[in-house]
C-alpha atoms as a PDB file:
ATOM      1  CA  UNK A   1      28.437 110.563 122.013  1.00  0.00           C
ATOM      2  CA  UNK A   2      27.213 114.186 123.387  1.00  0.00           C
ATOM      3  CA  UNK A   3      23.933 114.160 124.914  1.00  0.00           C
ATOM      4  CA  UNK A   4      22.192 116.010 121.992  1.00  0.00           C
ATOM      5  CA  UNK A   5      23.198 113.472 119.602  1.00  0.00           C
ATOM      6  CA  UNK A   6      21.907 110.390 121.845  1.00  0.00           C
ATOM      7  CA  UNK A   7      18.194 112.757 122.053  1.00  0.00           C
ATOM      8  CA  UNK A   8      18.446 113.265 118.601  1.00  0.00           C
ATOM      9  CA  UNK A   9      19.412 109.540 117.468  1.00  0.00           C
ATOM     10  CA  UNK A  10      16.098 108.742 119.798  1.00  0.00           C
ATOM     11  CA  UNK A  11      14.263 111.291 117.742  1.00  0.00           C
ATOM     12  CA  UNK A  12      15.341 110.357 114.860  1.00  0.00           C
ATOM     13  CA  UNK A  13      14.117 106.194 115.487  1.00  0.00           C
ATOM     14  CA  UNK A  14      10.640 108.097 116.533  1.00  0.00           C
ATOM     15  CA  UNK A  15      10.959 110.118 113.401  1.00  0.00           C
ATOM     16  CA  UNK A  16      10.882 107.320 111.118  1.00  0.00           C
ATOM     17  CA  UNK A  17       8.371 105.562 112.850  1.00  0.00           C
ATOM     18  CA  UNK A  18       6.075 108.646 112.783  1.00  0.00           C
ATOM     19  CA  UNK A  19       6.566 108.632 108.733  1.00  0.00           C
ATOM     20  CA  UNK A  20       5.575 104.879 108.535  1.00  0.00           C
ATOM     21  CA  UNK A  21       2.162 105.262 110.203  1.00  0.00           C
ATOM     22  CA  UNK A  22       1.440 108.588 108.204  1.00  0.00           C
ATOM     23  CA  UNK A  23       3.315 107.480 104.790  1.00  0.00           C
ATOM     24  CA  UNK A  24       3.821 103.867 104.625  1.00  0.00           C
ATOM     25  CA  UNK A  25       0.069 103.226 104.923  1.00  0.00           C
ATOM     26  CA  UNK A  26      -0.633 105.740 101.986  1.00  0.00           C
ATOM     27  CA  UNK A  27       1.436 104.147  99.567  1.00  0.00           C
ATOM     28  CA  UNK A  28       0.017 100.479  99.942  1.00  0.00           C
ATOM     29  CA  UNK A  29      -3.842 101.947 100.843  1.00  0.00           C
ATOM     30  CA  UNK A  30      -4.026 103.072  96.775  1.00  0.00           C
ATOM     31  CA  UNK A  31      -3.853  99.778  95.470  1.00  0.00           C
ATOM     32  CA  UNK A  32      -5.719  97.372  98.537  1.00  0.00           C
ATOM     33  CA  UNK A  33      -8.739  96.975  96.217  1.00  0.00           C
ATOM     34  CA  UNK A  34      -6.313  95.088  93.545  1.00  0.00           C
ATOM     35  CA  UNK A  35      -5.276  91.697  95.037  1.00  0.00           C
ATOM     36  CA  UNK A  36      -1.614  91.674  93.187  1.00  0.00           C
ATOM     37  CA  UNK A  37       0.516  93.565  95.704  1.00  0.00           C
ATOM     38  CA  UNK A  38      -0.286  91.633  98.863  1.00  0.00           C
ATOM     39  CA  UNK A  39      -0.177  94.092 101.898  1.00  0.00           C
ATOM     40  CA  UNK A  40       3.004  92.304 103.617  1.00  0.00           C
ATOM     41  CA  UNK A  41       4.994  91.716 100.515  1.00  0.00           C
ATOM     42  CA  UNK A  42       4.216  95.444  99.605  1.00  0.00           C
ATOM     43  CA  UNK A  43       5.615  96.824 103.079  1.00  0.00           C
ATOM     44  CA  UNK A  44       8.540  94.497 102.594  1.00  0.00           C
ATOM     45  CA  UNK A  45       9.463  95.836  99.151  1.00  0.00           C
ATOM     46  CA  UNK A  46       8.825  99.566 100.039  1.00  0.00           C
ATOM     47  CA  UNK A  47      11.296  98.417 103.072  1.00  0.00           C
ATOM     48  CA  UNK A  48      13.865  97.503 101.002  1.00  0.00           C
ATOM     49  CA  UNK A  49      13.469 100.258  98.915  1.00  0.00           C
ATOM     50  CA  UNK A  50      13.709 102.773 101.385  1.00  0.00           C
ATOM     51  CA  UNK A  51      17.285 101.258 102.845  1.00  0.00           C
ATOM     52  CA  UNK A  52      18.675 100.901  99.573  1.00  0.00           C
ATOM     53  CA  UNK A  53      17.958 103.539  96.971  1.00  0.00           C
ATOM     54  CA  UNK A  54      19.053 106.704  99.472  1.00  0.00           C
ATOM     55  CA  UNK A  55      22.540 104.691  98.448  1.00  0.00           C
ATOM     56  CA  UNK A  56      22.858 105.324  95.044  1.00  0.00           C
ATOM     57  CA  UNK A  57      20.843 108.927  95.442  1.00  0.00           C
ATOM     58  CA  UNK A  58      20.328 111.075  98.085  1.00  0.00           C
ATOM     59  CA  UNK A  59      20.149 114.630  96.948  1.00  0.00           C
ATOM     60  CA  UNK A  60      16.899 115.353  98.422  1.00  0.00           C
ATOM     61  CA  UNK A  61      18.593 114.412 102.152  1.00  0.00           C
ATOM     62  CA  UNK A  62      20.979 116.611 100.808  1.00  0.00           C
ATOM     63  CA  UNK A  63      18.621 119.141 100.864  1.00  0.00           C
ATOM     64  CA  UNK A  64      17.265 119.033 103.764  1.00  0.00           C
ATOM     65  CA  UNK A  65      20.605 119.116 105.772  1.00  0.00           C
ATOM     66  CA  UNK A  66      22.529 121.830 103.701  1.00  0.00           C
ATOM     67  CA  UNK A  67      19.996 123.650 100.894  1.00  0.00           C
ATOM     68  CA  UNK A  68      17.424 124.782 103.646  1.00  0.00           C
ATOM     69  CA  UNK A  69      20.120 125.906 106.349  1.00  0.00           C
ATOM     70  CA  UNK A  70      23.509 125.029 107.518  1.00  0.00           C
ATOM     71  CA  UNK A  71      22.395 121.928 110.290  1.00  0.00           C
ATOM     72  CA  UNK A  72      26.328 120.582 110.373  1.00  0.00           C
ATOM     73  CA  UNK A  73      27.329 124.117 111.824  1.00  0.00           C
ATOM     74  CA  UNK A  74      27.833 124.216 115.722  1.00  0.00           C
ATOM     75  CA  UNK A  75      24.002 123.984 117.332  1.00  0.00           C
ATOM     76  CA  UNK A  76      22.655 122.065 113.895  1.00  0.00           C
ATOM     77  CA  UNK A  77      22.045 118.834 116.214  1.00  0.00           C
ATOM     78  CA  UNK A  78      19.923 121.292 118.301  1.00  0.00           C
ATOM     79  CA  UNK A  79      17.653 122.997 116.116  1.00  0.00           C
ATOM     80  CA  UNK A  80      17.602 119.898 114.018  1.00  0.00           C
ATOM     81  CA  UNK A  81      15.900 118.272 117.258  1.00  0.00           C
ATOM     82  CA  UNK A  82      13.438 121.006 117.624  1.00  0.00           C
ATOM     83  CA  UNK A  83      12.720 120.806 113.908  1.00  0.00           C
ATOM     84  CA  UNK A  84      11.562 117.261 114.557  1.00  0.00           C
ATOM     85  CA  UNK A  85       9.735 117.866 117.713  1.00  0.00           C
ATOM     86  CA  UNK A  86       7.626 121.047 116.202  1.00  0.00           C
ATOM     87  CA  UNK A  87       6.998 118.823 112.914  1.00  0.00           C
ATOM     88  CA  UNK A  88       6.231 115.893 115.596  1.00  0.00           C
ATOM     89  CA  UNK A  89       3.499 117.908 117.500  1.00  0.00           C
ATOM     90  CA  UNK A  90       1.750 119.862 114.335  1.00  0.00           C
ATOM     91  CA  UNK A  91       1.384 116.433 112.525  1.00  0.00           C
ATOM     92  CA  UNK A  92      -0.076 115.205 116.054  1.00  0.00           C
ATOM     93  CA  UNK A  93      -2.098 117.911 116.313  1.00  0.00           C
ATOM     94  CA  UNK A  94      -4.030 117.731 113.453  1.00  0.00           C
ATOM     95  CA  UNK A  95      -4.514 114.326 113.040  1.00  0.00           C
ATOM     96  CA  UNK A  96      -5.825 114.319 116.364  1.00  0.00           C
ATOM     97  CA  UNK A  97      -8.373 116.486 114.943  1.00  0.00           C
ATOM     98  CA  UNK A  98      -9.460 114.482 112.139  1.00  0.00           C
ATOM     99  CA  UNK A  99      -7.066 116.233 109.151  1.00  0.00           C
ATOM    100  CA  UNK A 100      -4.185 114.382 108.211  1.00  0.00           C
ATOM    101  CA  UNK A 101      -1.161 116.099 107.084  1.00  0.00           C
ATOM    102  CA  UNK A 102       2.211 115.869 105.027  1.00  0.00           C
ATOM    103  CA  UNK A 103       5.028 115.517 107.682  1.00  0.00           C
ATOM    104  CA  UNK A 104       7.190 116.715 104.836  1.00  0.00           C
ATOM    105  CA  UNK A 105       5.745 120.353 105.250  1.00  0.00           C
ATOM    106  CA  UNK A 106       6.254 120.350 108.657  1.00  0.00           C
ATOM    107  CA  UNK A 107       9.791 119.023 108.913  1.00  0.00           C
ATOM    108  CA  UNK A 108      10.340 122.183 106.370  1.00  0.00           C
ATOM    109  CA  UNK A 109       8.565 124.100 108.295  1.00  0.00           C
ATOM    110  CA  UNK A 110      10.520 123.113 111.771  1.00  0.00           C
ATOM    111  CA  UNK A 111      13.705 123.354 110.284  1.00  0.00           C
ATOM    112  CA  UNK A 112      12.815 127.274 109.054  1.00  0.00           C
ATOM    113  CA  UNK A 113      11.369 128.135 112.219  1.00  0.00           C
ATOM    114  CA  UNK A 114      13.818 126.198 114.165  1.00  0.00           C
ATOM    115  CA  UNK A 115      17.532 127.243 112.180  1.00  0.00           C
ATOM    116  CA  UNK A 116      16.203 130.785 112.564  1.00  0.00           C
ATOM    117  CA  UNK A 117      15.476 130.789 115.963  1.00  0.00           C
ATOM    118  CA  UNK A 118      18.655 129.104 116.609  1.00  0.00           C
ATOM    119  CA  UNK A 119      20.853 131.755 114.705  1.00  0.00           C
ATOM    120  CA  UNK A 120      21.952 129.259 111.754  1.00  0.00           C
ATOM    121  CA  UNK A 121      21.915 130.479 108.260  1.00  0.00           C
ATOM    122  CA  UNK A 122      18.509 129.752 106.641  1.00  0.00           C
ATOM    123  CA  UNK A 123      17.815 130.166 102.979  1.00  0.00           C
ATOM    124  CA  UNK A 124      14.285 131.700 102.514  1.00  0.00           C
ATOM    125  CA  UNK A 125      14.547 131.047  98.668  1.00  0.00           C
ATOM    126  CA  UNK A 126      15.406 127.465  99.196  1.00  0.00           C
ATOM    127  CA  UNK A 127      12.317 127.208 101.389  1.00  0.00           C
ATOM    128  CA  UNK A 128      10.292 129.092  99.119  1.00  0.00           C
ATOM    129  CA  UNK A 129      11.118 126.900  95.945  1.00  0.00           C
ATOM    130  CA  UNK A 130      10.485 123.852  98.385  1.00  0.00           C
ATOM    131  CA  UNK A 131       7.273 125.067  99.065  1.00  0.00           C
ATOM    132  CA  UNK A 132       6.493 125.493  95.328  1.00  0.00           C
ATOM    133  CA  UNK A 133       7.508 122.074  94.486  1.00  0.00           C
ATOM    134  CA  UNK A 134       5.539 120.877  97.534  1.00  0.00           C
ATOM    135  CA  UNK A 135       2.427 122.665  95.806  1.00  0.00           C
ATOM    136  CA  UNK A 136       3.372 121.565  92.383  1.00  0.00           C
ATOM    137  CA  UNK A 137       3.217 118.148  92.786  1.00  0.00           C
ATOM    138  CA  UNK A 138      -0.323 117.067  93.692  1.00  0.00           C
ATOM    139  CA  UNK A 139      -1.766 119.456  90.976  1.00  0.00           C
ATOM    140  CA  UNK A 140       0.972 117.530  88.611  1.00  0.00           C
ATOM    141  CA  UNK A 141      -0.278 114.014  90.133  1.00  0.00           C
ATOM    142  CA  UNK A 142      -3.503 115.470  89.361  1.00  0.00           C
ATOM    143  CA  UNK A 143      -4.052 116.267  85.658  1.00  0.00           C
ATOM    144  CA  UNK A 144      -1.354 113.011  84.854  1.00  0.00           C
ATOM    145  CA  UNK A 145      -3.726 110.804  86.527  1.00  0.00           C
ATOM    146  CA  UNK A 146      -6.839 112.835  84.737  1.00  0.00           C
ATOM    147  CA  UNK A 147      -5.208 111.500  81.475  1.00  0.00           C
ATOM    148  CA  UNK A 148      -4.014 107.718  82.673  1.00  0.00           C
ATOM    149  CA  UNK A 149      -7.138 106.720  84.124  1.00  0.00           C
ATOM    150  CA  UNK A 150      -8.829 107.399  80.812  1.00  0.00           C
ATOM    151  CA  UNK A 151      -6.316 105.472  78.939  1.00  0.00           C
ATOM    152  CA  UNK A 152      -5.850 102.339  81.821  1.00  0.00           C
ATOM    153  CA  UNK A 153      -9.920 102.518  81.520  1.00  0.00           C
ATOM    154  CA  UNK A 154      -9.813 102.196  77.263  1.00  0.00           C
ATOM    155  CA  UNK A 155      -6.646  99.609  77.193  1.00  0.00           C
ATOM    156  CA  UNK A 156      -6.613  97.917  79.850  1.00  0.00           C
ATOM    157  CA  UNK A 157      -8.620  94.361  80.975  1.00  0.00           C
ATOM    158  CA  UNK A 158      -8.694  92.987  84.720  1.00  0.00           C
ATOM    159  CA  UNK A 159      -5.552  91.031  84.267  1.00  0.00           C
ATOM    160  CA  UNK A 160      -3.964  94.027  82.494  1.00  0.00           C
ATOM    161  CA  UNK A 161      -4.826  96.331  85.111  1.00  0.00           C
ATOM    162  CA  UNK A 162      -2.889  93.874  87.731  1.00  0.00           C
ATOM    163  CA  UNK A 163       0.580  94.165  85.556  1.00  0.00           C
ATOM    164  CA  UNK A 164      -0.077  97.827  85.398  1.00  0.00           C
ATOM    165  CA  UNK A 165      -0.535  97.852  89.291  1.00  0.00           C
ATOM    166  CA  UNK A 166       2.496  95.932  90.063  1.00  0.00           C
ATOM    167  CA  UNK A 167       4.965  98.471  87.850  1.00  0.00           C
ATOM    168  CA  UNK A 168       3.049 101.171  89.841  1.00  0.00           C
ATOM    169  CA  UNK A 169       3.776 100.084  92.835  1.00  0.00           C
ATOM    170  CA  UNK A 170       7.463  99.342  92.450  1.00  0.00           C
ATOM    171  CA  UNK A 171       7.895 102.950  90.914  1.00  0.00           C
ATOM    172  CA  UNK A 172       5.738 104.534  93.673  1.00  0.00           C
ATOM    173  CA  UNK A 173       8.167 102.594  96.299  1.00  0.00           C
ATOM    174  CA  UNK A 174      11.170 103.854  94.245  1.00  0.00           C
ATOM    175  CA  UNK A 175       9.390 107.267  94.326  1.00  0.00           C
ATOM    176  CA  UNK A 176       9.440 107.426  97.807  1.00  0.00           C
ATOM    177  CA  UNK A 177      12.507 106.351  98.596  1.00  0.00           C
ATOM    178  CA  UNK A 178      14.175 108.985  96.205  1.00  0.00           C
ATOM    179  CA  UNK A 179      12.093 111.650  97.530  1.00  0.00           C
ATOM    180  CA  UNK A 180       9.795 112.116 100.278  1.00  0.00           C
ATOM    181  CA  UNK A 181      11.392 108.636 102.133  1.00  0.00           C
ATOM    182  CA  UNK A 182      14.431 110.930 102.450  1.00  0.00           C
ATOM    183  CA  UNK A 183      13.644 113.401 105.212  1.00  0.00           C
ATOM    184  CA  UNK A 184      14.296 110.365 107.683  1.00  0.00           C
ATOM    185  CA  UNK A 185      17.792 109.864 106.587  1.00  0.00           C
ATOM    186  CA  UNK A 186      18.206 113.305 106.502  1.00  0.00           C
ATOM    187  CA  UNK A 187      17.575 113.422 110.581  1.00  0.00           C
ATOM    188  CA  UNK A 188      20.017 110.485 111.201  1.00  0.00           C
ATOM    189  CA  UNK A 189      23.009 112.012 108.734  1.00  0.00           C
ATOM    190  CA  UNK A 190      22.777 114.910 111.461  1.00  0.00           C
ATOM    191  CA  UNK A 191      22.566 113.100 114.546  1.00  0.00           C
ATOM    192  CA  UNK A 192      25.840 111.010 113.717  1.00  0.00           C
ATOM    193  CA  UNK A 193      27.361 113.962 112.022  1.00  0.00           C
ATOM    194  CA  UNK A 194      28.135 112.089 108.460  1.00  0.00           C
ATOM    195  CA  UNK A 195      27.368 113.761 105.148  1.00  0.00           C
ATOM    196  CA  UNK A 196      26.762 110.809 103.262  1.00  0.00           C
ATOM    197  CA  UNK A 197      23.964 107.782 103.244  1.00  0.00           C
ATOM    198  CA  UNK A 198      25.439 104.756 104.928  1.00  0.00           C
ATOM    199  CA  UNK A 199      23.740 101.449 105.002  1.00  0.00           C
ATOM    200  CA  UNK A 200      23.768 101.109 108.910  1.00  0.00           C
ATOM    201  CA  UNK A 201      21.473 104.493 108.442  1.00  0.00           C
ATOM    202  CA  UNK A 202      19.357 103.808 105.779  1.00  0.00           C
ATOM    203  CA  UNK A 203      18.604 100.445 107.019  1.00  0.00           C
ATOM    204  CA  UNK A 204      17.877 101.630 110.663  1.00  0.00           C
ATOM    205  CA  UNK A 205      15.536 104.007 108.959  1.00  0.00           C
ATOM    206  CA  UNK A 206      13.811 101.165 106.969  1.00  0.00           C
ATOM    207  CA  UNK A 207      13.269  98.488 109.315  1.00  0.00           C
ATOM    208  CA  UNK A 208      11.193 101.913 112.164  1.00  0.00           C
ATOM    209  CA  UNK A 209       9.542 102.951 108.537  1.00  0.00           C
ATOM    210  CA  UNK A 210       8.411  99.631 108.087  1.00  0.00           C
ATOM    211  CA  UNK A 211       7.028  99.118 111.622  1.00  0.00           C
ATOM    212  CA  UNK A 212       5.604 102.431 111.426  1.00  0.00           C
ATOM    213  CA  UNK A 213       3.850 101.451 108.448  1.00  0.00           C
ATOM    214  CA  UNK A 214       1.896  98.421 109.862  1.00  0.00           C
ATOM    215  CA  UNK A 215       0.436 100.590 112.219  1.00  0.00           C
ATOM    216  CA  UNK A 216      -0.678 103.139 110.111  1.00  0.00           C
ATOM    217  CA  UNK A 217      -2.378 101.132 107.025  1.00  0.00           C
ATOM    218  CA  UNK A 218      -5.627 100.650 108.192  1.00  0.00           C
ATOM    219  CA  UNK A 219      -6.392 104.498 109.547  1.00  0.00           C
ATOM    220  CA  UNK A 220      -4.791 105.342 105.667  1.00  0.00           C
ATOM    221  CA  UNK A 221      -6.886 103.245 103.723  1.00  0.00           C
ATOM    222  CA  UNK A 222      -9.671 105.006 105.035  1.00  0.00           C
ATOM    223  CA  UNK A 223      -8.644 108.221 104.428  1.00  0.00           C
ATOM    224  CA  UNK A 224      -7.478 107.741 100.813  1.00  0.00           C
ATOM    225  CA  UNK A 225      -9.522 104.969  99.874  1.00  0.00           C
ATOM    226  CA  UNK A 226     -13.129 105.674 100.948  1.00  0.00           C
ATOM    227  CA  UNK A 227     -13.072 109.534 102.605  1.00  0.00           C
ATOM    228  CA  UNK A 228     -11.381 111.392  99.665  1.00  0.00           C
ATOM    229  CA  UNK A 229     -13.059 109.500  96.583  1.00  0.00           C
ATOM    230  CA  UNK A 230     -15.317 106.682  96.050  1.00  0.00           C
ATOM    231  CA  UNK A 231     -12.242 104.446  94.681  1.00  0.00           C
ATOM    232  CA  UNK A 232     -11.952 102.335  91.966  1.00  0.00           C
ATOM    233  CA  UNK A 233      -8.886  99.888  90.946  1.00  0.00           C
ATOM    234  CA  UNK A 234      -7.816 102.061  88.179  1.00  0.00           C
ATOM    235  CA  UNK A 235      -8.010 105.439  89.937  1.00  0.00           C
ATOM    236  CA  UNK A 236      -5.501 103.279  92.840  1.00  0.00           C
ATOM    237  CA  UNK A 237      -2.828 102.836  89.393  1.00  0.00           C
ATOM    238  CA  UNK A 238      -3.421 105.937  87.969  1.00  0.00           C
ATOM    239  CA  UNK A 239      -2.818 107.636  91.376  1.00  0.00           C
ATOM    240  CA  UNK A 240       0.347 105.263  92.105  1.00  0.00           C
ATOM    241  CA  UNK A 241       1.892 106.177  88.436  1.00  0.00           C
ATOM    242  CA  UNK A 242       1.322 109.642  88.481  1.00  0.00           C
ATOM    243  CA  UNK A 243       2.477 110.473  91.882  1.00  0.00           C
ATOM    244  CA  UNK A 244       5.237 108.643  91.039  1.00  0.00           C
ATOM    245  CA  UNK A 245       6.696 110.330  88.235  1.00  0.00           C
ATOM    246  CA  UNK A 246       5.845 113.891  90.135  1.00  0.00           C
ATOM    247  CA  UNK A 247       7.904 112.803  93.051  1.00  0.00           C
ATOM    248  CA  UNK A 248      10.755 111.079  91.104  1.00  0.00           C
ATOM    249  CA  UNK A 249      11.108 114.551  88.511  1.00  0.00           C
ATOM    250  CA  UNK A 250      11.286 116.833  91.583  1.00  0.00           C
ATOM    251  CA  UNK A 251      13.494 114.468  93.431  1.00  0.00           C
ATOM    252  CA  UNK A 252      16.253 114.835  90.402  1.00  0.00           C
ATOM    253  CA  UNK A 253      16.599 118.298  90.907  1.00  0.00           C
ATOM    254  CA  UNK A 254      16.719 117.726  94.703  1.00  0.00           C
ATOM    255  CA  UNK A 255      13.497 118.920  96.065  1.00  0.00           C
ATOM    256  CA  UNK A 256      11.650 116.803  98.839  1.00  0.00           C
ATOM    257  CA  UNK A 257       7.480 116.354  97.951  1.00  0.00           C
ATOM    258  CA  UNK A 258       4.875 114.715  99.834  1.00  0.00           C
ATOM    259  CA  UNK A 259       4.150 111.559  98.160  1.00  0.00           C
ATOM    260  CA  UNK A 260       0.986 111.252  99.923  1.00  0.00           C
ATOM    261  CA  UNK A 261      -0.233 114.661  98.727  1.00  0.00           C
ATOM    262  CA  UNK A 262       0.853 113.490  95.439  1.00  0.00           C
ATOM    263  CA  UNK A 263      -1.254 110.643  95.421  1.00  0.00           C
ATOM    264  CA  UNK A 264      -3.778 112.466  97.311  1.00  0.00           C
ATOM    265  CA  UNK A 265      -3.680 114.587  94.115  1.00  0.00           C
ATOM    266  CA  UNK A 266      -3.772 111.724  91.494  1.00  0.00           C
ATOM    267  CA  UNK A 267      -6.999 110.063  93.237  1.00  0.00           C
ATOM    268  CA  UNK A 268      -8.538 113.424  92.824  1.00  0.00           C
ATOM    269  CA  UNK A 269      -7.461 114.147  89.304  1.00  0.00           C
ATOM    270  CA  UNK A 270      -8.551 110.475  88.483  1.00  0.00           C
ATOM    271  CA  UNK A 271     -11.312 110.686  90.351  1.00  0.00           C
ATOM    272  CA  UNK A 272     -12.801 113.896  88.492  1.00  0.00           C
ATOM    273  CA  UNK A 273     -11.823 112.097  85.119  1.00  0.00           C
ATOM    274  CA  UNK A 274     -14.869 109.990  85.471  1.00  0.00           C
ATOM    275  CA  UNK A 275     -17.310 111.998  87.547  1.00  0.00           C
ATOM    276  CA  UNK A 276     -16.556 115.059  89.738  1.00  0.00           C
ATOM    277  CA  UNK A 277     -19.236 113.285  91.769  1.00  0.00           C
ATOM    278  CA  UNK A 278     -17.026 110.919  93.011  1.00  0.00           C
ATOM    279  CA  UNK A 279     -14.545 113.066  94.863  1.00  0.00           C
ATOM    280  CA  UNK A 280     -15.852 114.035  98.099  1.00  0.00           C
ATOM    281  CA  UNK A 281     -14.758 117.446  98.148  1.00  0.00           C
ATOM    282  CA  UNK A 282     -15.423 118.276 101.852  1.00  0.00           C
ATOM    283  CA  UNK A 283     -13.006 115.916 103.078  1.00  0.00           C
ATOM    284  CA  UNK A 284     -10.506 116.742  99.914  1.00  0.00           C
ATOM    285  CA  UNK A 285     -11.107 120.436 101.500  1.00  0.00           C
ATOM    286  CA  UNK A 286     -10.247 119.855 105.374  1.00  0.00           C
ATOM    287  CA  UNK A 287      -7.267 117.981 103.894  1.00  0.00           C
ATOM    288  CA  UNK A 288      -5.932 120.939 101.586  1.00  0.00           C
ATOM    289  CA  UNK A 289      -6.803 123.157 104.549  1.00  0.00           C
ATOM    290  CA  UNK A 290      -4.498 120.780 106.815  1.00  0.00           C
ATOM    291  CA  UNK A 291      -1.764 121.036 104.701  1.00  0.00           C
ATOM    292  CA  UNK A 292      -1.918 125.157 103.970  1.00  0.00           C
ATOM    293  CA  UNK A 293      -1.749 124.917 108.087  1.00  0.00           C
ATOM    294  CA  UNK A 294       1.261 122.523 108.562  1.00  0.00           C
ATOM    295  CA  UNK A 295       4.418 124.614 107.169  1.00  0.00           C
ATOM    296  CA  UNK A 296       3.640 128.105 108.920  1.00  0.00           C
ATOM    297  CA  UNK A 297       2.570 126.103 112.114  1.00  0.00           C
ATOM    298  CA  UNK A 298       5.522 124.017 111.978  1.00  0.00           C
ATOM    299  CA  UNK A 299       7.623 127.137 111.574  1.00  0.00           C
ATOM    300  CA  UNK A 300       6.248 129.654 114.215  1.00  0.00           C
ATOM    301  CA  UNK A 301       6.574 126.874 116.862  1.00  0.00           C
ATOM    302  CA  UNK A 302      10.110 125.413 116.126  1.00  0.00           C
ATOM    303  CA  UNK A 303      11.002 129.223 115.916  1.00  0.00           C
ATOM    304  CA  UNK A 304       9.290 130.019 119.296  1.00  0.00           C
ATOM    305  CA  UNK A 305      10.854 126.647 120.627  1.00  0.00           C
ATOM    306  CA  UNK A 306      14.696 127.477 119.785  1.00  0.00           C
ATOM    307  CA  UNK A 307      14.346 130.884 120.971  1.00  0.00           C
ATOM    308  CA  UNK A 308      12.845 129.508 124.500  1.00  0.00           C
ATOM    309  CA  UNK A 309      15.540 126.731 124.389  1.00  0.00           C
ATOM    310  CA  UNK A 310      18.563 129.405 123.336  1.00  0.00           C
ATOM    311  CA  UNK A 311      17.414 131.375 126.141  1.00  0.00           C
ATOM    312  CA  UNK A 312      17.227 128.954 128.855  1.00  0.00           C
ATOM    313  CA  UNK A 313      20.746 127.287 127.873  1.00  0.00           C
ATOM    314  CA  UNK A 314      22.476 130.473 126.932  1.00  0.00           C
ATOM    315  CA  UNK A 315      24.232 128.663 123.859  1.00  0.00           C
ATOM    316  CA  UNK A 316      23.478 128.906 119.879  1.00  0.00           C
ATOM    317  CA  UNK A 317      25.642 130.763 117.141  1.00  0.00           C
ATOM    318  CA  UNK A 318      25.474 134.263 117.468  1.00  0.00           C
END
């Protein structure tokens, strides 16, 4: 194995343990105030999930490795590794600074910057129409969540509320693992060169998401369950539903989403269903500024980073 494939294979482990602590935590953190989905079975499920639905669907890794640029040409391993160390550093960045971020955006972002940089072929409308599906779908989580929580609230008793919660959270897990989940496998089909989901890969992926993820539960059920909205059970479900069917109708046309701005949006749109008061819209704010931020930052430095790395090792497509 060439020596950027063994760095990338190591970034690629890091990778997916980097989207369990920043993911993984915001998918169980929606429903922790309903006792049904217990927080271990729930990281176990979205586990298994996560190695085994990229094998009957993958389009949105797809994307990532051919739609947005050409990463299996000579020097994708490369820029592919920068991609992952800009999105790496802005997501560090600002969550050092209190404003957690979608690592989706900046993996987009790094592998604009970065394929550019680099001299591959990037496709600015690709990345546009990315970035307007990225957009889309917390304003879609949003108003679906405006109308479910009204309905869960009218239909719905305690013990109703719990079935609700547990066919949320299997479709959120699904969600995730046809979408967003994806950008993980997408790093590890270009370190080992296939163009396909394999098991080996997707279960690699699952097992660093998953240990990723018990780190990062407790700092996410802070953020989404007491800093953006005073939370309630049924604005957890509606969230978890909502998001879900935003993520899963972008992901079947192939375009990757954030499923925790998704459910970032369905708290808000549930949230505002029942009192605007409850949304606490300075927080909500530093996040939606955090996420305007990520893309363009995670472009200009994987761009700045390929051209300083091109330069020093004289290589790169011309």
């Amino acid at each position: 194995m060439s020596l950027d494939a063994v760095v990338l294979v190591g970034l690629a482990g890091l990778f997916a343990v980097v989207s369990g602590v920043n993911d993984g935590g915001a998918l169980l953190a929606t429903g922790l105030k309903l006792p049904t989905v217990r927080p271990v079975r729930g990281m176990l499920a979205l586990v298994l999930l996560v190695a085994v639905v990229p094998l009957i669907t993958h389009q949105v890794a797809v994307t990532f490795v051919t739609r947005l640029g050409s990463y299996h040409q000579p020097g994708g391993r490369i820029a592919m590794t920068i991609a992952v160390i800009s999105a790496l550093v802005v997501v560090g960045v600002l969550s050092a600074k209190g404003r957690p971020t979608s690592l989706t955006l900046a993996i987009v972002g790094g592998l604009a910057g970065a394929g550019t940089g680099w001299g591959l072929p990037v496709s600015p409308g690709s990345v546009a129409l990315v970035l307007a599906f990225g957009l889309a779908a917390p304003l879609a989580g949003g108003l679906l969540a405006w109308v479910l929580v009204r309905v869960l609230v009218a239909v719905t008793t305690a013990r109703g509320l719990s079935g609700w919660h547990r066919a949320g959270f299997l479709l959120q897990g699904f969600a995730y693992a046809a979408n967003d989940g994806q950008k993980m496998l997408a790093v590890f089909m270009i370190a080992f060169g296939v163009p396909d989901a394999m098991p080996a890969y997707t279960s690699a992926a699952a097992v660093l998401f998953g240990l990723g993820t018990l780190y990062g539960l407790p700092r996410a059920g802070r953020t989404l369950g007491r800093e953006l909205i005073a939370s309630r059970p049924q604005h957890g479900v509606a969230a978890e539903l909502s998001a879900s069917v935003a993520a899963i109708a972008c992901a079947s046309v192939g375009m990757p989403v954030s499923m925790t701005q998704a459910i970032a949006g369905g708290l808000i749109g549930a949230g505002v269903a029942q009192s605007t008061g409850r949304v606490r819209w300075y927080a909500t704010g530093r996040i939606v500024l955090a996420w305007l931020l990520t893309l363009p930052a995670g472009a200009l430095l994987g761009w700045a980073l390929a051209l300083l790395v091109k330069g020093l090792v004289g290589m790169g497509p011309v």
